[in-house]
PDB file of N, CA and C in Angstrom:
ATOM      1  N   UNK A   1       0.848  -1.186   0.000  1.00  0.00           N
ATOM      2  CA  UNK A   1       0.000   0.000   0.000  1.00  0.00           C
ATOM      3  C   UNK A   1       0.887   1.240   0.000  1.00  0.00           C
ATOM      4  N   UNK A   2       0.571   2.338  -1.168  1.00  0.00           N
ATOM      5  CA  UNK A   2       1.555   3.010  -0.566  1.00  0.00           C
ATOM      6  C   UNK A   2       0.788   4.651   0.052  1.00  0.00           C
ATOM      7  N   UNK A   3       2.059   5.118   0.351  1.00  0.00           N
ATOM      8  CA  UNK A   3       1.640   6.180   0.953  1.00  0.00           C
ATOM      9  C   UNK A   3       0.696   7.767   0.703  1.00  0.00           C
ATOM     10  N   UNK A   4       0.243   8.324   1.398  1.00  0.00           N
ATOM     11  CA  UNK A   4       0.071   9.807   1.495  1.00  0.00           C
ATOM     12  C   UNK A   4       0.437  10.571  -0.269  1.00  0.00           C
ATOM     13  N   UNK A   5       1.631  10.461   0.209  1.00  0.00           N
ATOM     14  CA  UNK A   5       2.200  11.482  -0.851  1.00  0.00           C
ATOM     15  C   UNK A   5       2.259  11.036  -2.492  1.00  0.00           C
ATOM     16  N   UNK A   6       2.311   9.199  -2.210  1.00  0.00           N
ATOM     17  CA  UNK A   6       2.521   8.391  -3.897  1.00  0.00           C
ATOM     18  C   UNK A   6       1.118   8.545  -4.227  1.00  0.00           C
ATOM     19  N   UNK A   7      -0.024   8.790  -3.437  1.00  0.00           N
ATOM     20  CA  UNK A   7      -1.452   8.507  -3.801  1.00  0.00           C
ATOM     21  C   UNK A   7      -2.151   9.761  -4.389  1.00  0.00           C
ATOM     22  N   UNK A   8      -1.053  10.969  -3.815  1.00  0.00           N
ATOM     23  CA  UNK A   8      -1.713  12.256  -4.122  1.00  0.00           C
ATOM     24  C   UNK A   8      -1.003  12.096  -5.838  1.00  0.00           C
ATOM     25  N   UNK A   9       0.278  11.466  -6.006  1.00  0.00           N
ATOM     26  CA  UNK A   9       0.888  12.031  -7.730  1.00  0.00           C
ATOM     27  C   UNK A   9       0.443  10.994  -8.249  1.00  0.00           C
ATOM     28  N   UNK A  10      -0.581   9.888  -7.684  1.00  0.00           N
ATOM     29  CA  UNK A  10      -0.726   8.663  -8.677  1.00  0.00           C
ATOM     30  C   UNK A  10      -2.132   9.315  -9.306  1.00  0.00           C
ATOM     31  N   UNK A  11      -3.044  10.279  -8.549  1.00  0.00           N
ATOM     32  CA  UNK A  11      -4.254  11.247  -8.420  1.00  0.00           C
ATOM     33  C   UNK A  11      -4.083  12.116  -9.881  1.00  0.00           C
ATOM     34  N   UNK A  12      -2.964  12.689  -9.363  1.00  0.00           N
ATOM     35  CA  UNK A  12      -2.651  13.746 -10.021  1.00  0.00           C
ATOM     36  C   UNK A  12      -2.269  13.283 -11.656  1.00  0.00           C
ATOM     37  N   UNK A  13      -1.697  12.398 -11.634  1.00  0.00           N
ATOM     38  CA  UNK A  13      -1.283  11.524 -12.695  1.00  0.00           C
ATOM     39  C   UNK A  13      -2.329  11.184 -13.787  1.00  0.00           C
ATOM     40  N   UNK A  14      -3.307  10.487 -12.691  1.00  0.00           N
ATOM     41  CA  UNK A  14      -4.278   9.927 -13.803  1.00  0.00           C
ATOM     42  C   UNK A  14      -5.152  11.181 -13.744  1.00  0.00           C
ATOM     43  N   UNK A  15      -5.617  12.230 -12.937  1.00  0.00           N
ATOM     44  CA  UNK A  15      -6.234  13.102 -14.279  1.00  0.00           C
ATOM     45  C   UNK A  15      -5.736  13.692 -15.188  1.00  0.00           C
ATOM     46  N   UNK A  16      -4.177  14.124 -15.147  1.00  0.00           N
ATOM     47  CA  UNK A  16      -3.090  14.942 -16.098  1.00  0.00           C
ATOM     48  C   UNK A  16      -3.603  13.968 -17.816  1.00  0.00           C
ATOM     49  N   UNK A  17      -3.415  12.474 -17.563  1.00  0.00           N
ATOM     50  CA  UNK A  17      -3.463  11.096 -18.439  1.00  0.00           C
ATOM     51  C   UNK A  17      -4.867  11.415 -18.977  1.00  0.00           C
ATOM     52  N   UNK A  18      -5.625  11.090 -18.339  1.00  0.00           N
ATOM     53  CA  UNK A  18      -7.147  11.309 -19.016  1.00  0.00           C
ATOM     54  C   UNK A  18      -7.945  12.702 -19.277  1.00  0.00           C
ATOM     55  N   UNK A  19      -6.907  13.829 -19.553  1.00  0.00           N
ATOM     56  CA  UNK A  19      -6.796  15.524 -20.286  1.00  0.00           C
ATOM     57  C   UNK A  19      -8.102  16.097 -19.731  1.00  0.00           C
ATOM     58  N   UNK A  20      -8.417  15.667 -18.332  1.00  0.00           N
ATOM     59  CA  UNK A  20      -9.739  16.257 -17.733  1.00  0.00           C
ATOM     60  C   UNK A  20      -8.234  17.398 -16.531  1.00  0.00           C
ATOM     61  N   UNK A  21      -8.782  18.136 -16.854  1.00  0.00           N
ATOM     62  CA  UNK A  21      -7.879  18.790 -15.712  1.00  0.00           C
ATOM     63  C   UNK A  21      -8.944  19.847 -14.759  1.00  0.00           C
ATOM     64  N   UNK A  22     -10.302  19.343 -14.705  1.00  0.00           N
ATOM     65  CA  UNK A  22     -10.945  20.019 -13.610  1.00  0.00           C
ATOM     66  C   UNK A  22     -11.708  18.463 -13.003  1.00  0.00           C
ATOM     67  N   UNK A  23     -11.025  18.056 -12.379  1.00  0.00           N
ATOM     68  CA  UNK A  23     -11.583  16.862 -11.701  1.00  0.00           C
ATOM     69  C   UNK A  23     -12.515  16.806 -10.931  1.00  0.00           C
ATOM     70  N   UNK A  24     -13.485  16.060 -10.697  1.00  0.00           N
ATOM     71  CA  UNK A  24     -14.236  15.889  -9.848  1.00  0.00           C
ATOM     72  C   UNK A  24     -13.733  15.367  -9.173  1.00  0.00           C
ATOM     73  N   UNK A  25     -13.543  16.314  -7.891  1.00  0.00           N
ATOM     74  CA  UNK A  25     -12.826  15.804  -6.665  1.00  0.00           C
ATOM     75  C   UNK A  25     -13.838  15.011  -5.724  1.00  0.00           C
ATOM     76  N   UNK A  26     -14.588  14.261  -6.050  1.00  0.00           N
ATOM     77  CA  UNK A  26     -15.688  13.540  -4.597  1.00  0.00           C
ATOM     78  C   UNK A  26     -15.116  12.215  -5.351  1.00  0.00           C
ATOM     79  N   UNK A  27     -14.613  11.937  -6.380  1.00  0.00           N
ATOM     80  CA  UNK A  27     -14.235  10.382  -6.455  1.00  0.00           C
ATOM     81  C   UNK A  27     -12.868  10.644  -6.613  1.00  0.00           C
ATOM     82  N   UNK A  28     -12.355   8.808  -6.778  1.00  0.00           N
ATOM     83  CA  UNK A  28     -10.789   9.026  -7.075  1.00  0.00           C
ATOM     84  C   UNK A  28     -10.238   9.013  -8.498  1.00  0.00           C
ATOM     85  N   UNK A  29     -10.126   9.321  -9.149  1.00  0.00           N
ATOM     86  CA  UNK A  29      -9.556   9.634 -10.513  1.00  0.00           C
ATOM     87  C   UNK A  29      -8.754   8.089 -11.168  1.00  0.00           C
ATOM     88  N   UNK A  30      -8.348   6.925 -10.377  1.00  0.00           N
ATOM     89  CA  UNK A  30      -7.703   5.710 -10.615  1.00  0.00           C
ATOM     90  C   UNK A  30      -8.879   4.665 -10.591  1.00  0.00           C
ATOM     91  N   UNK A  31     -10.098   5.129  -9.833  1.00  0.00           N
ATOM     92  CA  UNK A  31     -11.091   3.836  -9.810  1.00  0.00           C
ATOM     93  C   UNK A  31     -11.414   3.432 -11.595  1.00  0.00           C
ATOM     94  N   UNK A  32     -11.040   3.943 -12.828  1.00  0.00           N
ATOM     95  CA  UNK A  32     -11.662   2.840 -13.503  1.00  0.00           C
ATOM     96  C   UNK A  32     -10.571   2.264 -14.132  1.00  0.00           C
ATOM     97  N   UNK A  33      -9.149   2.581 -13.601  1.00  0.00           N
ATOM     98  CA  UNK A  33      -8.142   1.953 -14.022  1.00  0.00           C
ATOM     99  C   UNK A  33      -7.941   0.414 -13.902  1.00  0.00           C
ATOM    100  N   UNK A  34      -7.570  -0.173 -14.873  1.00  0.00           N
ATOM    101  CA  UNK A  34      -7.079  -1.462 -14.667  1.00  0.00           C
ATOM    102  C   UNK A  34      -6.061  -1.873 -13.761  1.00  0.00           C
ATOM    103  N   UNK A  35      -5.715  -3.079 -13.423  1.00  0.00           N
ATOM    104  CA  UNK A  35      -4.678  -3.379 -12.395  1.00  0.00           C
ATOM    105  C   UNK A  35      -3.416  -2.655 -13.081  1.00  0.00           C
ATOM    106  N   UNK A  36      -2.617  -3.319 -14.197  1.00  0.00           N
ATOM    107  CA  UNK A  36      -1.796  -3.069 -15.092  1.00  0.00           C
ATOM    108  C   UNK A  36      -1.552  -1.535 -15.039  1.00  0.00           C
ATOM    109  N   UNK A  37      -2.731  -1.085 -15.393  1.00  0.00           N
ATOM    110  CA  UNK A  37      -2.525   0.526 -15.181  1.00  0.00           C
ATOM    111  C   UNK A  37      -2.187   1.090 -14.102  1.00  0.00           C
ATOM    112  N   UNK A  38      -2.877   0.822 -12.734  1.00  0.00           N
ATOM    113  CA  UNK A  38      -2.346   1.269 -11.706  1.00  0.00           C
ATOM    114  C   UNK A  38      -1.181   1.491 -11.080  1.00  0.00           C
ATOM    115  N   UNK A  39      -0.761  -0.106 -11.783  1.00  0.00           N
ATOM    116  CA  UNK A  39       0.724  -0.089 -11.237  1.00  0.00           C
ATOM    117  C   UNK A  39       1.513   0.555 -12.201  1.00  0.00           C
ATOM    118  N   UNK A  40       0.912   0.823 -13.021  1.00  0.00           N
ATOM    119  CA  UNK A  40       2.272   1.665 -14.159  1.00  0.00           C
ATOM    120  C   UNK A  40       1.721   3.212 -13.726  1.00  0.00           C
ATOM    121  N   UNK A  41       0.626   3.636 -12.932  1.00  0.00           N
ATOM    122  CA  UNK A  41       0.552   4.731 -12.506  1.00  0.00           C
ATOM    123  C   UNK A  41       1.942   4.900 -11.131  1.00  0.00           C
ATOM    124  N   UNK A  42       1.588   3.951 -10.697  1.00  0.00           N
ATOM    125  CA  UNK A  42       1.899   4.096  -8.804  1.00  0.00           C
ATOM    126  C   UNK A  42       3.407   3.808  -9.181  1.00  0.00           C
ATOM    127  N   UNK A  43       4.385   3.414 -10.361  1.00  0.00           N
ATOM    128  CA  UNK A  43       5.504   3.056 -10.994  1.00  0.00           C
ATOM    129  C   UNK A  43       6.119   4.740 -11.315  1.00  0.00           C
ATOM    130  N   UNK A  44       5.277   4.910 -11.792  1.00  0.00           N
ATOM    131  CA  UNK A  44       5.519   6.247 -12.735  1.00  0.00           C
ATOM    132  C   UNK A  44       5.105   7.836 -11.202  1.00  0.00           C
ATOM    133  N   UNK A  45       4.751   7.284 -10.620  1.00  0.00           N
ATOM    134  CA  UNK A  45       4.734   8.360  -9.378  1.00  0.00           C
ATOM    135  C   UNK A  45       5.833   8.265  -8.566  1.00  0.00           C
ATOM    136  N   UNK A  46       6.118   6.811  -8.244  1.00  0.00           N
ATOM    137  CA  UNK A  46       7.512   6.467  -7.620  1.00  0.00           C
ATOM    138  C   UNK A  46       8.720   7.108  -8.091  1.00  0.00           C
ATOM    139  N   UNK A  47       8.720   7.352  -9.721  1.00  0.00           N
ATOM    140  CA  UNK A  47      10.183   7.802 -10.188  1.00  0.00           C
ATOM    141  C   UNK A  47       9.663   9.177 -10.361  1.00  0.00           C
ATOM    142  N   UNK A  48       8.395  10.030 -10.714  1.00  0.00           N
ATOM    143  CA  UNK A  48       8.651  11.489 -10.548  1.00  0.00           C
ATOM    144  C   UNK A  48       9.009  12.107  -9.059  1.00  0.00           C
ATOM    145  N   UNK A  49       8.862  11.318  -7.887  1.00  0.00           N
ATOM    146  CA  UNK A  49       9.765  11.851  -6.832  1.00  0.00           C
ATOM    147  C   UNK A  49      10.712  11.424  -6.779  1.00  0.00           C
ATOM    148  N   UNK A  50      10.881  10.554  -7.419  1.00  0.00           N
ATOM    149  CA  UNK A  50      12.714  10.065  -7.390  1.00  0.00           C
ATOM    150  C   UNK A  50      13.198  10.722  -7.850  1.00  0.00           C
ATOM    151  N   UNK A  51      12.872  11.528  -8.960  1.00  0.00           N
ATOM    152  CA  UNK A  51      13.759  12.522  -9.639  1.00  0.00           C
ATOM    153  C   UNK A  51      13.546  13.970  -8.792  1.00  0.00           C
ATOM    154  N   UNK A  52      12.690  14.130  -7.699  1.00  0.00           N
ATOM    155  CA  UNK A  52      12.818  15.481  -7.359  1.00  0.00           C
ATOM    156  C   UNK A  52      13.367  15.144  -5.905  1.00  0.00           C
ATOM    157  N   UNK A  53      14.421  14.138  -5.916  1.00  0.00           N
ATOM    158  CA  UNK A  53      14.962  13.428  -4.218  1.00  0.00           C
ATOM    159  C   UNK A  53      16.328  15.077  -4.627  1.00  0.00           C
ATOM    160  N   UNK A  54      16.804  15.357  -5.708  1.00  0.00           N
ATOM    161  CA  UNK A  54      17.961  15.920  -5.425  1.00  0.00           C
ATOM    162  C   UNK A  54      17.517  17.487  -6.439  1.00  0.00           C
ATOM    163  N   UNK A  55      17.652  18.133  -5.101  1.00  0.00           N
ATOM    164  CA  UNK A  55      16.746  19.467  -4.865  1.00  0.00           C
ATOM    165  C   UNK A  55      18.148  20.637  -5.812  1.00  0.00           C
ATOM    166  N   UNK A  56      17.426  21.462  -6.864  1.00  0.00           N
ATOM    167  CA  UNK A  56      18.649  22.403  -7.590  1.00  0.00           C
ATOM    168  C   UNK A  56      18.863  23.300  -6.621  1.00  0.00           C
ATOM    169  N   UNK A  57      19.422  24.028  -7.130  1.00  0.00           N
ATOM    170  CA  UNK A  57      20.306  24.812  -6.248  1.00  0.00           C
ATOM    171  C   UNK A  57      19.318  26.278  -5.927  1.00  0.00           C
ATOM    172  N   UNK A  58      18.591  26.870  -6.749  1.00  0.00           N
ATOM    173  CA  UNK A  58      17.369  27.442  -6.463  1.00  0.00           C
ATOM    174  C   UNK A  58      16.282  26.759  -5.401  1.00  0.00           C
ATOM    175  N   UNK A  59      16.570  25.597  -5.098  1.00  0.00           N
ATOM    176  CA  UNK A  59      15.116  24.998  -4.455  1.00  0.00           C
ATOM    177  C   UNK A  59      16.519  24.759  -2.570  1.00  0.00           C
ATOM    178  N   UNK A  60      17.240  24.626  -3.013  1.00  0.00           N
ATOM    179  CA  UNK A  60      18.278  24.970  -2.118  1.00  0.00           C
ATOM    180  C   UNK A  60      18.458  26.300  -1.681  1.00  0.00           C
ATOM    181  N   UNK A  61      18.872  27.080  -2.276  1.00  0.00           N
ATOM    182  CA  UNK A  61      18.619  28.533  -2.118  1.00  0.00           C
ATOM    183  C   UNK A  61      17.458  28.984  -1.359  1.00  0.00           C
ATOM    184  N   UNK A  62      15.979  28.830  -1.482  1.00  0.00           N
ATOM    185  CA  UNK A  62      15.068  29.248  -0.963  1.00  0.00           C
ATOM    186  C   UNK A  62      14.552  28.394   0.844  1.00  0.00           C
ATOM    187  N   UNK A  63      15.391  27.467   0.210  1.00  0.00           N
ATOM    188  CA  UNK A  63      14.917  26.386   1.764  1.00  0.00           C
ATOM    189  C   UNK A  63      15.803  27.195   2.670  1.00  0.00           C
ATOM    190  N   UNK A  64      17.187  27.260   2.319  1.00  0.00           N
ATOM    191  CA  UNK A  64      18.234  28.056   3.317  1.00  0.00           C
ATOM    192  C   UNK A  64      17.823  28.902   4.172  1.00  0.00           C
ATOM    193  N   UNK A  65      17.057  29.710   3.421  1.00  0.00           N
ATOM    194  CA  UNK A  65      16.221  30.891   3.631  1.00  0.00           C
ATOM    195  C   UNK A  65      15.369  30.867   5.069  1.00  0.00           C
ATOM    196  N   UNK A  66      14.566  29.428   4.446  1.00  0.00           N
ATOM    197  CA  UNK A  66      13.895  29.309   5.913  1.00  0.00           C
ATOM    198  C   UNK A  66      14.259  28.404   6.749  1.00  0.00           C
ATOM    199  N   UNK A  67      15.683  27.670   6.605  1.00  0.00           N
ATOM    200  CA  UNK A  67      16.318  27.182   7.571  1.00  0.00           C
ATOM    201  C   UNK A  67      17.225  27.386   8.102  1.00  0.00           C
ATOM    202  N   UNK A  68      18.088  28.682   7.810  1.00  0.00           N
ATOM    203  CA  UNK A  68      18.843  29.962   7.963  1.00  0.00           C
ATOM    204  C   UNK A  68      20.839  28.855   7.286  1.00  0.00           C
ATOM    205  N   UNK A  69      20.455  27.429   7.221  1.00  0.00           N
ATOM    206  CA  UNK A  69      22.143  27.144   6.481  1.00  0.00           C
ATOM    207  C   UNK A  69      21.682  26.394   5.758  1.00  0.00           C
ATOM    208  N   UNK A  70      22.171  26.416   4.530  1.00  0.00           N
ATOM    209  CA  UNK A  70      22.118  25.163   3.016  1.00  0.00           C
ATOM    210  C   UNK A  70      22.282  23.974   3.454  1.00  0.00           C
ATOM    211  N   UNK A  71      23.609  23.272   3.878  1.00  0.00           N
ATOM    212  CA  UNK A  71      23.435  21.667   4.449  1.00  0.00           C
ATOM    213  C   UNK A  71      22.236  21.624   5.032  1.00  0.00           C
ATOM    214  N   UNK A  72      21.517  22.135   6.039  1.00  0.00           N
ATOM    215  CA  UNK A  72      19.847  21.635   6.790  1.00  0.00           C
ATOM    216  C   UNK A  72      19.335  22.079   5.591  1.00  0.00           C
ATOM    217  N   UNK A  73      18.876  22.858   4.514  1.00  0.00           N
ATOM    218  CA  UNK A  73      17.711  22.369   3.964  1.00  0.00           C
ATOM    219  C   UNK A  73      18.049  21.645   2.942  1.00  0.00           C
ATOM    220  N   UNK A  74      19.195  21.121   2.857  1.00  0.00           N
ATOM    221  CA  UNK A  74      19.821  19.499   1.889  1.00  0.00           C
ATOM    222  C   UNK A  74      19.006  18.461   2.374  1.00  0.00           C
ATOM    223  N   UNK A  75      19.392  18.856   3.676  1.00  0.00           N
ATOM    224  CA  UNK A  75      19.040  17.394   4.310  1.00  0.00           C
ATOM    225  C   UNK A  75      17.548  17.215   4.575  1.00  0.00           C
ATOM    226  N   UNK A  76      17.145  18.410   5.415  1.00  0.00           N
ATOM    227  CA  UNK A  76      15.765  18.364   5.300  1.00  0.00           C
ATOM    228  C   UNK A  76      15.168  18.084   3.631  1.00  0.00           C
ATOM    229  N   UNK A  77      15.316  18.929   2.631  1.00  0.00           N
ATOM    230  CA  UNK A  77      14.460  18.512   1.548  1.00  0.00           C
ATOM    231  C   UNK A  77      14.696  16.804   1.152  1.00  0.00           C
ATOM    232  N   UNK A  78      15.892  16.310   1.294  1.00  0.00           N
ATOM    233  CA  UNK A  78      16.004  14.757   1.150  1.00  0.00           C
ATOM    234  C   UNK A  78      15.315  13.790   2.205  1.00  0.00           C
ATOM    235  N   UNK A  79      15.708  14.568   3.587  1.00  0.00           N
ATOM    236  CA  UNK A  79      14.515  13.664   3.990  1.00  0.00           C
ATOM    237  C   UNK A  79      13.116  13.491   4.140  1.00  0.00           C
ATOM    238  N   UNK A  80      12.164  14.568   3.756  1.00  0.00           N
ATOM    239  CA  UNK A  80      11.354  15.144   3.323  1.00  0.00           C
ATOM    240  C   UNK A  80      11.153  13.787   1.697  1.00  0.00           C
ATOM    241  N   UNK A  81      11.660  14.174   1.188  1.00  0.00           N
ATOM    242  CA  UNK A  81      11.421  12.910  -0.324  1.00  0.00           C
ATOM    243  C   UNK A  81      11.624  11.495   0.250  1.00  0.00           C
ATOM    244  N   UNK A  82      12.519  11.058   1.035  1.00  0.00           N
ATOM    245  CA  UNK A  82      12.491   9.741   1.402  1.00  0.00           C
ATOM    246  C   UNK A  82      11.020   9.201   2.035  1.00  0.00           C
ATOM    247  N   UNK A  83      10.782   9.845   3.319  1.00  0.00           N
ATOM    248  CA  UNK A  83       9.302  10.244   3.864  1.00  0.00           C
ATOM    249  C   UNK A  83       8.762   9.866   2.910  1.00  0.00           C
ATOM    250  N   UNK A  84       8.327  10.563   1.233  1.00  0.00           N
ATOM    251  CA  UNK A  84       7.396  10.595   0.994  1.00  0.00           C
ATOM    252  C   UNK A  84       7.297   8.894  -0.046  1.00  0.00           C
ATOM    253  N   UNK A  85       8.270   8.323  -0.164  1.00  0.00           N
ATOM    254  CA  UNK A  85       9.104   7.176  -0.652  1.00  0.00           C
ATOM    255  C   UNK A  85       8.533   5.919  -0.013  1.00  0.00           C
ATOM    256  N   UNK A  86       8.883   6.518   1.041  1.00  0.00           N
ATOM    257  CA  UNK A  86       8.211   4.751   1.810  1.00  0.00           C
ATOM    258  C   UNK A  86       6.979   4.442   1.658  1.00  0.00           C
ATOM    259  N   UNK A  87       6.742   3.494   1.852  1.00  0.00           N
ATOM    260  CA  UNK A  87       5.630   2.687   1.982  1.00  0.00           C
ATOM    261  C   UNK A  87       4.960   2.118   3.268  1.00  0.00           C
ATOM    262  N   UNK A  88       4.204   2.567   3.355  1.00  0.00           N
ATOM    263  CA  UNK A  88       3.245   2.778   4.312  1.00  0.00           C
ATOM    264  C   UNK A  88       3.034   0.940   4.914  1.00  0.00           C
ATOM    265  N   UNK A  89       3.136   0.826   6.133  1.00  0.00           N
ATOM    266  CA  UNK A  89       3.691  -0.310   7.014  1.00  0.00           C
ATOM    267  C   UNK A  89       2.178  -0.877   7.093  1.00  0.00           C
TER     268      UNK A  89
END
């Protein structure tokens, strides 16, 4: 099962996929997906935060800001993506 955060971009995913971009938010946007699909949704959500695990230097820059030194908001924004990575126990 996974988590919080994979369920909100697997959401986000399949309405981006099916070019409705004012969703009816009272259902879930994956219920008429096939199995196959899901998992190539919940696949394909897994690696768009994988690719945002290593934060540019602008997204560094602004965290600093509100964590007053660059190494803490390194670390915070990475652990922040791991968090959102796991899988829910």
């Amino acid at each position: 099962m996974a988590n919080e955060m994979i369920e909100r971009v697997e959401k986000a995913l399949a309405v981006h996929f099916s070019g409705n971009r004012m969703p009816d938010m009272s259902g879930d946007p994956r219920a008429r997906l096939s199995q196959l699909q899901r998992r190539n949704l919940t696949d394909a959500a897994y690696a768009a935060i994988e690719a945002m695990r290593e934060p540019t230097d602008e997204m560094l820059a602004a965290g600093s800001h509100a964590i007053f030194h660059y190494w803490q908001a390194n670390a915070a924004y990475r652990a922040m993506i791991d968090a959102a990575l796991k899988e829910a126990a």
